[in-house]
N, C-alpha and C. Protein backbone atom coordinates (compact mmCIF):
# COMPACT_ATOMS: atom_id res chain seq x y z
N UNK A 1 120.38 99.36 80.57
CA UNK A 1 121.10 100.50 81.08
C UNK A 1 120.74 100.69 82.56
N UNK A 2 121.68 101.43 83.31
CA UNK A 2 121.24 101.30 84.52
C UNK A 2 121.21 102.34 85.12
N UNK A 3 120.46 102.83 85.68
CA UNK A 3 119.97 104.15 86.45
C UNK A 3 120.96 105.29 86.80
N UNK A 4 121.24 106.06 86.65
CA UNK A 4 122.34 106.77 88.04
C UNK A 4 122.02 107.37 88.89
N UNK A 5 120.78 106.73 89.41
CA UNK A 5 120.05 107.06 90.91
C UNK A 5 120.12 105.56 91.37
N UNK A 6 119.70 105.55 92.74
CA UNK A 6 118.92 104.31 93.37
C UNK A 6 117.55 104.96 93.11
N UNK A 7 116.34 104.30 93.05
CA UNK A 7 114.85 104.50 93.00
C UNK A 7 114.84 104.28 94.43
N UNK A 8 114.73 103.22 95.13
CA UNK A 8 114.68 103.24 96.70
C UNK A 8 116.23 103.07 97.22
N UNK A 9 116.32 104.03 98.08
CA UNK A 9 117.13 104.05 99.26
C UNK A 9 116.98 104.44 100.76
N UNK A 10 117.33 103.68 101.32
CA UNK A 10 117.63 103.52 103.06
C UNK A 10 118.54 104.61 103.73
N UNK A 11 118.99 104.91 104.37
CA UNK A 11 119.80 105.28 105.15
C UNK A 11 120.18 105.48 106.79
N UNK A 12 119.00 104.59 107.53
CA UNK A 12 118.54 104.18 108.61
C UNK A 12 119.88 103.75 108.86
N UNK A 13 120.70 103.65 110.32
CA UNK A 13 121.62 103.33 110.99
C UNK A 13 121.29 102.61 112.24
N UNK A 14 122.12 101.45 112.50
CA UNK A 14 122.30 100.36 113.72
C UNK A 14 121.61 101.00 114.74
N UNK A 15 122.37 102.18 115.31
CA UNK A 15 122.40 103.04 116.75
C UNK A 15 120.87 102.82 116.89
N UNK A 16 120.51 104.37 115.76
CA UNK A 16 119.20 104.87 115.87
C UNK A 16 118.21 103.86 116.15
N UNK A 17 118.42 102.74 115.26
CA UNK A 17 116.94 101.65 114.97
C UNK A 17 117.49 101.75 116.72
N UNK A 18 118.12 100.17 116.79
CA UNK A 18 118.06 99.41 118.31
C UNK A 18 117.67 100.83 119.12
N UNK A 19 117.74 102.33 119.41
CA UNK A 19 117.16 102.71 120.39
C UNK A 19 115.99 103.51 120.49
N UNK A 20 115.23 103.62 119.68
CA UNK A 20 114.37 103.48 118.42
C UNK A 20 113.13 102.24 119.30
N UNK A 21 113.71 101.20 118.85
CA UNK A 21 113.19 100.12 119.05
C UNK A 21 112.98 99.40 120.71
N UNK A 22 114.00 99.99 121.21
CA UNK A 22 114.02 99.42 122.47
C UNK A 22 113.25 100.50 123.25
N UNK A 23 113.10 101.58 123.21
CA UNK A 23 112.03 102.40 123.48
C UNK A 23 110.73 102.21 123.54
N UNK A 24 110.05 102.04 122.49
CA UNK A 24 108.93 101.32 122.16
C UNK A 24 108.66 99.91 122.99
N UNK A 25 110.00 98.78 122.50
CA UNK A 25 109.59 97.70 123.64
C UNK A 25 109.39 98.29 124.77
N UNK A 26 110.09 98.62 125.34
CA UNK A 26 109.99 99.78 126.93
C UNK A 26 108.51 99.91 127.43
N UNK A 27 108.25 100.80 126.21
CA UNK A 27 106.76 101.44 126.85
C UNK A 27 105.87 100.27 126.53
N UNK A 28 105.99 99.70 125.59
CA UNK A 28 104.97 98.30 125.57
C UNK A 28 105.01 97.08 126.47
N UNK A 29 106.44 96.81 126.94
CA UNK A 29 105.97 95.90 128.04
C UNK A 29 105.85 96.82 129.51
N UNK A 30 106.35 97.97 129.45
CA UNK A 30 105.63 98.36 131.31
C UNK A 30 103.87 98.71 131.01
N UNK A 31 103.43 99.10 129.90
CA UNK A 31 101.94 98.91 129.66
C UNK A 31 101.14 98.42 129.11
N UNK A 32 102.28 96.95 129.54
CA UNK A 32 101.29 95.63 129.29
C UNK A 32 100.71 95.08 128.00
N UNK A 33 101.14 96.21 126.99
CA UNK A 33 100.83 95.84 125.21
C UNK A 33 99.63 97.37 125.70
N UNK A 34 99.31 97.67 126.17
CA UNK A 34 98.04 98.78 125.77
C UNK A 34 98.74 100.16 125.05
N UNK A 35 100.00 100.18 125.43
CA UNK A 35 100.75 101.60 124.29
C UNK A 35 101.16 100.76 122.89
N UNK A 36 100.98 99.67 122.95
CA UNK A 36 101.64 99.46 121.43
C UNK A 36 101.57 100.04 120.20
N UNK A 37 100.49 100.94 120.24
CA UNK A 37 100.21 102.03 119.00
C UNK A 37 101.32 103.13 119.15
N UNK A 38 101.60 103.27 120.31
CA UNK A 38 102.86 104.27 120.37
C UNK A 38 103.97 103.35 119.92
N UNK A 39 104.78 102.88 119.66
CA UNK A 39 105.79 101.28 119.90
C UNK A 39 105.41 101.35 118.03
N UNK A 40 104.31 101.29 117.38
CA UNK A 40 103.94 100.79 115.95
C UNK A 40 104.37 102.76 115.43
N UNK A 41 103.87 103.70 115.91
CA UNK A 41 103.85 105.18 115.47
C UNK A 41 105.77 105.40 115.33
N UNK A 42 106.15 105.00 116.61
CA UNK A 42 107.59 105.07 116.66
C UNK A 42 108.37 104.66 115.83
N UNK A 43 108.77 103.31 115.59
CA UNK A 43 109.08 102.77 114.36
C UNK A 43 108.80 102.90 112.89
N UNK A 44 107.34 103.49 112.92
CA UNK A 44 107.14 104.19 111.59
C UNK A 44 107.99 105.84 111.31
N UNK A 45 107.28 106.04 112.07
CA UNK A 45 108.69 107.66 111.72
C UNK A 45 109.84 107.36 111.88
N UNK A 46 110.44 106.45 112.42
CA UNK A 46 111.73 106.41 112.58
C UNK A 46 112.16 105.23 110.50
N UNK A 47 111.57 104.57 110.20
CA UNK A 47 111.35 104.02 109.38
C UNK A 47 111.40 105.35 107.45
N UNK A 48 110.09 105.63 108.13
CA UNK A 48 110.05 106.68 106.77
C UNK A 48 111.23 108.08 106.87
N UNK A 49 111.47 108.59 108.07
CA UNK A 49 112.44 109.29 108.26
C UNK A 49 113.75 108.88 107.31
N UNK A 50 113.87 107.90 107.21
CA UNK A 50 114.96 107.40 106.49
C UNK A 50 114.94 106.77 105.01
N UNK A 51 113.97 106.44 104.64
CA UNK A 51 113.68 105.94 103.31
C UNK A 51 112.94 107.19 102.30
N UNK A 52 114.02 106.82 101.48
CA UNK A 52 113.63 107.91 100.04
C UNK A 52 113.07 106.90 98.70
N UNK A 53 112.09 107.23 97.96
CA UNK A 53 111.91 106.92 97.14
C UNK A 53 112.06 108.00 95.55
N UNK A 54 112.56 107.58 94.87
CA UNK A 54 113.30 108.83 93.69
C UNK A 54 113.49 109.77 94.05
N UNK A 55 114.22 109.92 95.41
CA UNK A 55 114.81 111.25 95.85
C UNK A 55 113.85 111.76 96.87
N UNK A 56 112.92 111.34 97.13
CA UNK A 56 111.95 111.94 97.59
C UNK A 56 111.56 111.31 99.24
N UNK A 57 112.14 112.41 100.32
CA UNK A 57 111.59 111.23 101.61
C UNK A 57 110.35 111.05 101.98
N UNK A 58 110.47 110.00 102.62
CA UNK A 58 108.73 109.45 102.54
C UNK A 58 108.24 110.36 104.25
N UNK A 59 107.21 110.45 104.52
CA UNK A 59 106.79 110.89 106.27
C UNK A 59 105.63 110.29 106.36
N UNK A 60 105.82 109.47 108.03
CA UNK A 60 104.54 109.19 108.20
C UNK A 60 103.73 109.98 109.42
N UNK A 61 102.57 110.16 108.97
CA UNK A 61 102.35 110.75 109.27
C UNK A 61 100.91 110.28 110.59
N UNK A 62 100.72 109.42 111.04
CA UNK A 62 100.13 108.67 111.93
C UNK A 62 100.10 109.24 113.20
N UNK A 63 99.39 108.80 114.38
CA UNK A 63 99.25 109.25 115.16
C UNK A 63 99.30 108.01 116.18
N UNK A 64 99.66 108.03 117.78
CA UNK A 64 99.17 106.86 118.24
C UNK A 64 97.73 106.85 119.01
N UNK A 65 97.43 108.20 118.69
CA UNK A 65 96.07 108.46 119.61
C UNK A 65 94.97 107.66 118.05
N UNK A 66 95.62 107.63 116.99
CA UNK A 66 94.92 107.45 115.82
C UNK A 66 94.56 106.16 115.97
N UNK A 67 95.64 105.27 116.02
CA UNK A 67 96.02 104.24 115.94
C UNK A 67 95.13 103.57 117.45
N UNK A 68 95.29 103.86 118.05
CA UNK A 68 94.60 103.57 119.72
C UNK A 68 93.26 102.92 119.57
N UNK A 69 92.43 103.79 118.79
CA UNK A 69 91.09 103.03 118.95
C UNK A 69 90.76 102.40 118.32
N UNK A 70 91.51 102.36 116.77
CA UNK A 70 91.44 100.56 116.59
C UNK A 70 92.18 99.58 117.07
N UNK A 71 93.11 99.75 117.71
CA UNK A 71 93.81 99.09 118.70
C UNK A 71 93.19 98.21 119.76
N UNK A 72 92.05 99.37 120.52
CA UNK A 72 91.25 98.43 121.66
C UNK A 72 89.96 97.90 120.72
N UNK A 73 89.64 98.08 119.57
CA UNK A 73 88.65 97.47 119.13
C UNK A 73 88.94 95.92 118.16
N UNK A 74 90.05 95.92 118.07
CA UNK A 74 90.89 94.95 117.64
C UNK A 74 90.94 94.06 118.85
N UNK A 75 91.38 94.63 120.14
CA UNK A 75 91.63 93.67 120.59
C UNK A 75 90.68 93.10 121.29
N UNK A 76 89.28 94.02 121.32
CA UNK A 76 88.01 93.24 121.82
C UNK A 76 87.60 92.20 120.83
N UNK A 77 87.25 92.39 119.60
CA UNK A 77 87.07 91.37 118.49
C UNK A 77 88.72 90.14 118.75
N UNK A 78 89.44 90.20 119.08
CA UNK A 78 90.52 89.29 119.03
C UNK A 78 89.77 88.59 120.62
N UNK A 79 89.49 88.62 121.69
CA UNK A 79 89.02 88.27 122.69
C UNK A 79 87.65 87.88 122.78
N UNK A 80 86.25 88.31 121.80
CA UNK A 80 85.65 87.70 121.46
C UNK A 80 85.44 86.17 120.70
N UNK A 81 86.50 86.26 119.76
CA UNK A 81 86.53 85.25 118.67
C UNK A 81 87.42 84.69 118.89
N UNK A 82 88.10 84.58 120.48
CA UNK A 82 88.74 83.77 120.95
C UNK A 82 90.32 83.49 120.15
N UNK A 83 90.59 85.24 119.97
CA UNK A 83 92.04 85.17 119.15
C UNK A 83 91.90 84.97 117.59
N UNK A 84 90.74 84.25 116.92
CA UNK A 84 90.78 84.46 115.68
C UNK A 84 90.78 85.30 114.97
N UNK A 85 90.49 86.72 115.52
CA UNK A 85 90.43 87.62 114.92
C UNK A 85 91.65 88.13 114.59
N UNK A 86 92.93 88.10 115.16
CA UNK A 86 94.52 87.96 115.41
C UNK A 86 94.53 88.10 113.72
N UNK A 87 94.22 86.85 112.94
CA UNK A 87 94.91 86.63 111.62
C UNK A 87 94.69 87.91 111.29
N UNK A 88 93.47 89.05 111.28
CA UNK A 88 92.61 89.95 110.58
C UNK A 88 93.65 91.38 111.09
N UNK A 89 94.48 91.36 112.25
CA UNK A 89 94.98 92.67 113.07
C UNK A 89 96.00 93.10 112.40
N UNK A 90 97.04 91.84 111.53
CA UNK A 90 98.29 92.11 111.08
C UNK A 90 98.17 92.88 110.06
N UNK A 91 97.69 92.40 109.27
CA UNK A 91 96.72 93.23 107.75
C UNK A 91 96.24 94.55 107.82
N UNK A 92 95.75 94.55 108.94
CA UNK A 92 95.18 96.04 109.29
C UNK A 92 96.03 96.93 109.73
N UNK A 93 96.92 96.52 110.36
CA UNK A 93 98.29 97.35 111.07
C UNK A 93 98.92 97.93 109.83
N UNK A 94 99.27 97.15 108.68
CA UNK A 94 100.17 97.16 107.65
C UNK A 94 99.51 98.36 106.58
N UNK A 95 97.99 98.02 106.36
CA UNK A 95 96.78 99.06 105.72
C UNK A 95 97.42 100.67 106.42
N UNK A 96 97.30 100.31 107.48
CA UNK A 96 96.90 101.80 108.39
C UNK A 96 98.13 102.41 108.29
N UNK A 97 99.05 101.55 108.53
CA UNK A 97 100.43 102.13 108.29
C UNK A 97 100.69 103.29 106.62
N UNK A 98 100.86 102.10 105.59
CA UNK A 98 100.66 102.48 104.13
C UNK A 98 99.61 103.99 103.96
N UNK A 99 98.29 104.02 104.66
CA UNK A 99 97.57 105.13 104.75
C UNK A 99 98.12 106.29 104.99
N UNK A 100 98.68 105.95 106.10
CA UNK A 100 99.59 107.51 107.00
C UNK A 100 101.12 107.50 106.39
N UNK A 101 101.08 106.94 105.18
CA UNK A 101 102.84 107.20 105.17
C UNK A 101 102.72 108.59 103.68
N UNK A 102 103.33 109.35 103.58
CA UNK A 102 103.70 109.83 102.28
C UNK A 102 104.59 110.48 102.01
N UNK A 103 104.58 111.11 100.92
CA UNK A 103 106.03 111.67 100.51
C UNK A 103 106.21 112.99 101.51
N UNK A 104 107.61 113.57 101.38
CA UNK A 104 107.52 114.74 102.47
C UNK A 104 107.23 115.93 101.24
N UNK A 105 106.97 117.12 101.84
CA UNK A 105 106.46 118.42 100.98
C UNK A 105 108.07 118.74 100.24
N UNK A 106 107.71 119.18 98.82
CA UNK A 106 108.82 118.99 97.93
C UNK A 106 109.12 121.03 98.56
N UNK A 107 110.76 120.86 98.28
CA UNK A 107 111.38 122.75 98.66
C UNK A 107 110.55 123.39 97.71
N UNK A 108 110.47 124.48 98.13
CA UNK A 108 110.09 125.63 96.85
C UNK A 108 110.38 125.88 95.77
N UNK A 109 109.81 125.81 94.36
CA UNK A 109 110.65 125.64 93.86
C UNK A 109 110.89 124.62 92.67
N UNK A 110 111.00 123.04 93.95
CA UNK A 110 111.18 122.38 92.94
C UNK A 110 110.17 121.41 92.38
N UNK A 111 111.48 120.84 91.08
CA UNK A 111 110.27 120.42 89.66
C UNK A 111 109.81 121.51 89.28
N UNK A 112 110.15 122.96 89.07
CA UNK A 112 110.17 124.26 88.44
C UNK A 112 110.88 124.92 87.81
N UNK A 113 110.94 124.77 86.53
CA UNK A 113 111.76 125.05 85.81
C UNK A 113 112.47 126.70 85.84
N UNK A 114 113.38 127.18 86.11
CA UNK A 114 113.96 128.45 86.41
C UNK A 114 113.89 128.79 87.73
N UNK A 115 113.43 128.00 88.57
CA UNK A 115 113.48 128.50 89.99
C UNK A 115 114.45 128.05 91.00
N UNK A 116 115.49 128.56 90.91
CA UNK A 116 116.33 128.06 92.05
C UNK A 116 115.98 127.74 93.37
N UNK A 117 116.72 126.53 93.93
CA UNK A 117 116.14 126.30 95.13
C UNK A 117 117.10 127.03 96.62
């Protein structure tokens, strides 16, 4: 039998992403890759902003000031170990992300039985 929901749905649009996205490139190549935590924060809200899971939108909730100082400590260990450390950054980006993402606060109300919303 088959649902009469979607469980995950999207609703992210062309426009938004590409300017969205080209923003972020923006600030990451005039500062050289050192804002890229802003560029990774951006795309995540713009990301969870749009994805619902059983009805429910997701928010992330991250920071790039958060994100920043493992950022330069990443990239000292990546410059120590002569870039090997690289394999170890992607993984961690993806962790940190998943950490700061969650559902948004449900209306008043609901999942309450007799309470109109």
């Amino acid at each position: 039998m088959v649902s009469p929901y979607k469980r995950f749905t999207f609703d992210g649009g062309a426009g938004t992403y590409i300017g969205t996205a080209l923003l972020g490139l923006l600030v990451t190549t005039v500062t050289l890759g050192i804002f890229y935590p802003f560029q990774v924060v951006l795309m995540q809200r713009w990301r969870a902003k749009h994805a619902f899971i059983d009805g429910q939108q997701l928010v992330f909730t991250g920071t790039a000031t958060g994100l920043f100082g493992l950022w330069i400590k990443w990239f000292l260990l990546s410059v120590i170990t002569l870039g090997i450390y690289l394999l170890w950054v992607g993984p961690r980006i993806e962790a940190w992300k998943w950490e700061n993402t969650t559902f948004a606060a449900a209306p008043v109300g609901a999942g309450v039985p007799g309470v109109a919303r």
